[in-house]
N, C-alpha and C. Protein backbone atom coordinates (compact mmCIF):
# COMPACT_ATOMS: atom_id res chain seq x y z
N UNK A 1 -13.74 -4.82 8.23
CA UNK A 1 -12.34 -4.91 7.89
C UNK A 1 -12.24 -5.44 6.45
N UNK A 2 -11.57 -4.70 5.30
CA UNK A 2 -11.39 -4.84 4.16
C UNK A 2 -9.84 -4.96 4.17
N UNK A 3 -9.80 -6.89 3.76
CA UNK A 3 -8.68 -7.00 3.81
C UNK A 3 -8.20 -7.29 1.41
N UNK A 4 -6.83 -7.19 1.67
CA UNK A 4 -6.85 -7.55 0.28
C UNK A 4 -5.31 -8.28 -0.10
N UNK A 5 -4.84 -8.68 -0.71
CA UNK A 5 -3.43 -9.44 -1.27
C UNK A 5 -2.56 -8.45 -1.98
N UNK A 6 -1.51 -7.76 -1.79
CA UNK A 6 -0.73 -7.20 -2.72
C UNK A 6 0.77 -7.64 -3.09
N UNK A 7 0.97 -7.31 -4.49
CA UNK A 7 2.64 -7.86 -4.36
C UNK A 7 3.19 -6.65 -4.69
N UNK A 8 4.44 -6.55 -3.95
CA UNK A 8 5.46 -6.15 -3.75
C UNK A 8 6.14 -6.05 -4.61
N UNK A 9 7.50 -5.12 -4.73
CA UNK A 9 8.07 -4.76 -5.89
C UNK A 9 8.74 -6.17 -6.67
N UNK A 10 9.04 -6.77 -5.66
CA UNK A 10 9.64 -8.21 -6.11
C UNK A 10 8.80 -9.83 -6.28
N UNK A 11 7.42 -9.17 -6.23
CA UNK A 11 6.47 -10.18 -6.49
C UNK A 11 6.11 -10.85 -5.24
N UNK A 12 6.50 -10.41 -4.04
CA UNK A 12 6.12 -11.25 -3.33
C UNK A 12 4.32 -11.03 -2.45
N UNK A 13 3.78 -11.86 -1.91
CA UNK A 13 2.32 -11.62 -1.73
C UNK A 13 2.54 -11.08 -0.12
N UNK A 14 1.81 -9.93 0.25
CA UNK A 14 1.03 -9.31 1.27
C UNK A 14 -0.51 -8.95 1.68
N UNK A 15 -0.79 -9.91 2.69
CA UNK A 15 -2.30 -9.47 2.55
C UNK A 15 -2.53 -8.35 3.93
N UNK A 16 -3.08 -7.45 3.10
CA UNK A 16 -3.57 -5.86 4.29
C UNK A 16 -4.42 -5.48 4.42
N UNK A 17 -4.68 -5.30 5.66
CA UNK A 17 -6.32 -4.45 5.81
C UNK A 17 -6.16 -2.50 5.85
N UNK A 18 -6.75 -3.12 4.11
CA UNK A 18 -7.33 -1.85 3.25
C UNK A 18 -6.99 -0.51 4.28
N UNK A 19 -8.02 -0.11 5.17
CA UNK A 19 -8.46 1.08 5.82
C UNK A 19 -6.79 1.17 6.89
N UNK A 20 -6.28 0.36 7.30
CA UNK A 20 -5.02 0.32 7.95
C UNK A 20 -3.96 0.81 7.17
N UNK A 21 -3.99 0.29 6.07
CA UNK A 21 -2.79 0.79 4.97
C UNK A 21 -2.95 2.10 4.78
N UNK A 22 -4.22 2.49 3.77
CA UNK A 22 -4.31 3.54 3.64
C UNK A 22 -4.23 4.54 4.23
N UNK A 23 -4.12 4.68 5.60
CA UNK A 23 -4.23 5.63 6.26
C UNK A 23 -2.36 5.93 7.30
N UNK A 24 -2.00 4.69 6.91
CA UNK A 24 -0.30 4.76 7.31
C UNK A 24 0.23 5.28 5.82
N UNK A 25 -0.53 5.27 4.60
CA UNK A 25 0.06 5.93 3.65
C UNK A 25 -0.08 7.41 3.49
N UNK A 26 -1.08 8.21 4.08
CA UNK A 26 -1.50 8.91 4.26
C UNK A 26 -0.89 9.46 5.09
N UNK A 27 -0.36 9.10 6.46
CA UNK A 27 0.03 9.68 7.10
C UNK A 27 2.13 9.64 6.94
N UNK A 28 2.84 8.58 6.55
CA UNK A 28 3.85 8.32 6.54
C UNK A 28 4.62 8.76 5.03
N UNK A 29 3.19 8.14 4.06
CA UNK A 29 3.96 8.15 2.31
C UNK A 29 2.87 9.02 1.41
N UNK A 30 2.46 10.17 2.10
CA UNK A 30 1.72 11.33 1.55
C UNK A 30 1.93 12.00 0.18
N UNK A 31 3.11 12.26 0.32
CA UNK A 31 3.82 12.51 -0.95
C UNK A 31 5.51 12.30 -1.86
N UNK A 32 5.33 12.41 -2.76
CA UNK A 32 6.73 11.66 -3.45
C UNK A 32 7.10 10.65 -3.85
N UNK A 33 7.96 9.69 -3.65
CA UNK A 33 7.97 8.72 -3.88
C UNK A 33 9.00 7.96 -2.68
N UNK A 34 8.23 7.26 -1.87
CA UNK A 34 9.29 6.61 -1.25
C UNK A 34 9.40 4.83 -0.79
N UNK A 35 10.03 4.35 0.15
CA UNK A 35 9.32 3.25 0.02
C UNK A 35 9.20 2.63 1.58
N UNK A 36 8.25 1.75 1.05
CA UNK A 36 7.34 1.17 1.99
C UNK A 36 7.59 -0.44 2.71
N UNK A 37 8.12 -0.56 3.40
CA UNK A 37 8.24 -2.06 3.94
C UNK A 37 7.74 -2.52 5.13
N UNK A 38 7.28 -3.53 5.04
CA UNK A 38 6.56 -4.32 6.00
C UNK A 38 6.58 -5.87 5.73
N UNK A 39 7.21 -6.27 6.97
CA UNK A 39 6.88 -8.09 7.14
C UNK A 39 7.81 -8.78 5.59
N UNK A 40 8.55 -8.02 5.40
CA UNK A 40 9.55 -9.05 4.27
C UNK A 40 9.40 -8.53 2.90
N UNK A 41 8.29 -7.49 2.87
CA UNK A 41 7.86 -7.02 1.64
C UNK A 41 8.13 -5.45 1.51
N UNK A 42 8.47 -5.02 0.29
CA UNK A 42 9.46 -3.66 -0.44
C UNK A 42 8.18 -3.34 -1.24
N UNK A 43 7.69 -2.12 -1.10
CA UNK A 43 6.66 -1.51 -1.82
C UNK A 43 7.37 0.22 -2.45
N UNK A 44 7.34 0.26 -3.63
CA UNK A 44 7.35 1.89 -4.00
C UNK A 44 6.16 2.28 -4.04
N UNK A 45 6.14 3.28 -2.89
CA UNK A 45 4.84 4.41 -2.59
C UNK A 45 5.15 5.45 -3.46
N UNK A 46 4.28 5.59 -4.39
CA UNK A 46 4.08 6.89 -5.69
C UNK A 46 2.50 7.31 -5.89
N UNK A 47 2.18 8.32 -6.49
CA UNK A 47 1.36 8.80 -6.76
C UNK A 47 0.40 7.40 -7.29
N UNK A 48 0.79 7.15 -7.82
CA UNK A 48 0.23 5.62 -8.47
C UNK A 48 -0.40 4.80 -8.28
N UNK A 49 0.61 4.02 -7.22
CA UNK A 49 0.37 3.12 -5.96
C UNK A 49 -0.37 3.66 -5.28
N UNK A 50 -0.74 5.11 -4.51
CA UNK A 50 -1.30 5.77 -3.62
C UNK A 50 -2.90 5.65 -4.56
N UNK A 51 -3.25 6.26 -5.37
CA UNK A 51 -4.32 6.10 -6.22
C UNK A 51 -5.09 4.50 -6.46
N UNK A 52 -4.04 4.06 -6.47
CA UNK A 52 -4.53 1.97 -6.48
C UNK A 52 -5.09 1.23 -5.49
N UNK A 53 -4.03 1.92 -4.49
CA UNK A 53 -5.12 1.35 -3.15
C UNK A 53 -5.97 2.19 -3.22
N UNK A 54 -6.12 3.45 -3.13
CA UNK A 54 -7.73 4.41 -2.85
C UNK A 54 -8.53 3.46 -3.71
N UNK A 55 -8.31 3.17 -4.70
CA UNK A 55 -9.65 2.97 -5.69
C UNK A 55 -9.97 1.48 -4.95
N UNK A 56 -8.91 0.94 -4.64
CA UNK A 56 -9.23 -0.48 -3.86
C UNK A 56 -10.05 -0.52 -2.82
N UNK A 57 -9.94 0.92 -1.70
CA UNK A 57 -10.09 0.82 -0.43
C UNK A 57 -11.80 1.38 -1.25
N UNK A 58 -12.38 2.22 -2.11
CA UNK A 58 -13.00 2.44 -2.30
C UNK A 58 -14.43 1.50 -2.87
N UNK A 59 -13.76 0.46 -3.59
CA UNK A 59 -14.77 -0.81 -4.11
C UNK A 59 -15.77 -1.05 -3.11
């Protein structure tokens, strides 16, 4: 389990396990831009973001 800390559009801290995320992004925020919330925290899912965690989940 590869867990990691991310902040949110408004700075706030979320910690996620890597292989869990990625794969609810994958399946939910595949493409476009939309957004993502969980547990108090506002994420914009973009091409971007989608690429940031891969390279994360990838380390």
């Amino acid at each position: 389990m590869k867990k990691t800390i991310l902040k949110d559009d408004n700075g706030k801290s979320l910690e996620v396990d890597l292989k869990e995320f990625l794969s609810h992004l994958n399946e939910y925020h595949k493409t476009g831009t939309t957004i993502h919330t969980q547990n108090g925290c506002s994420f914009t899912v973009n091409d971007e973001f989608r690429n940031k965690i891969r390279k994360l989940y990838e380390k």
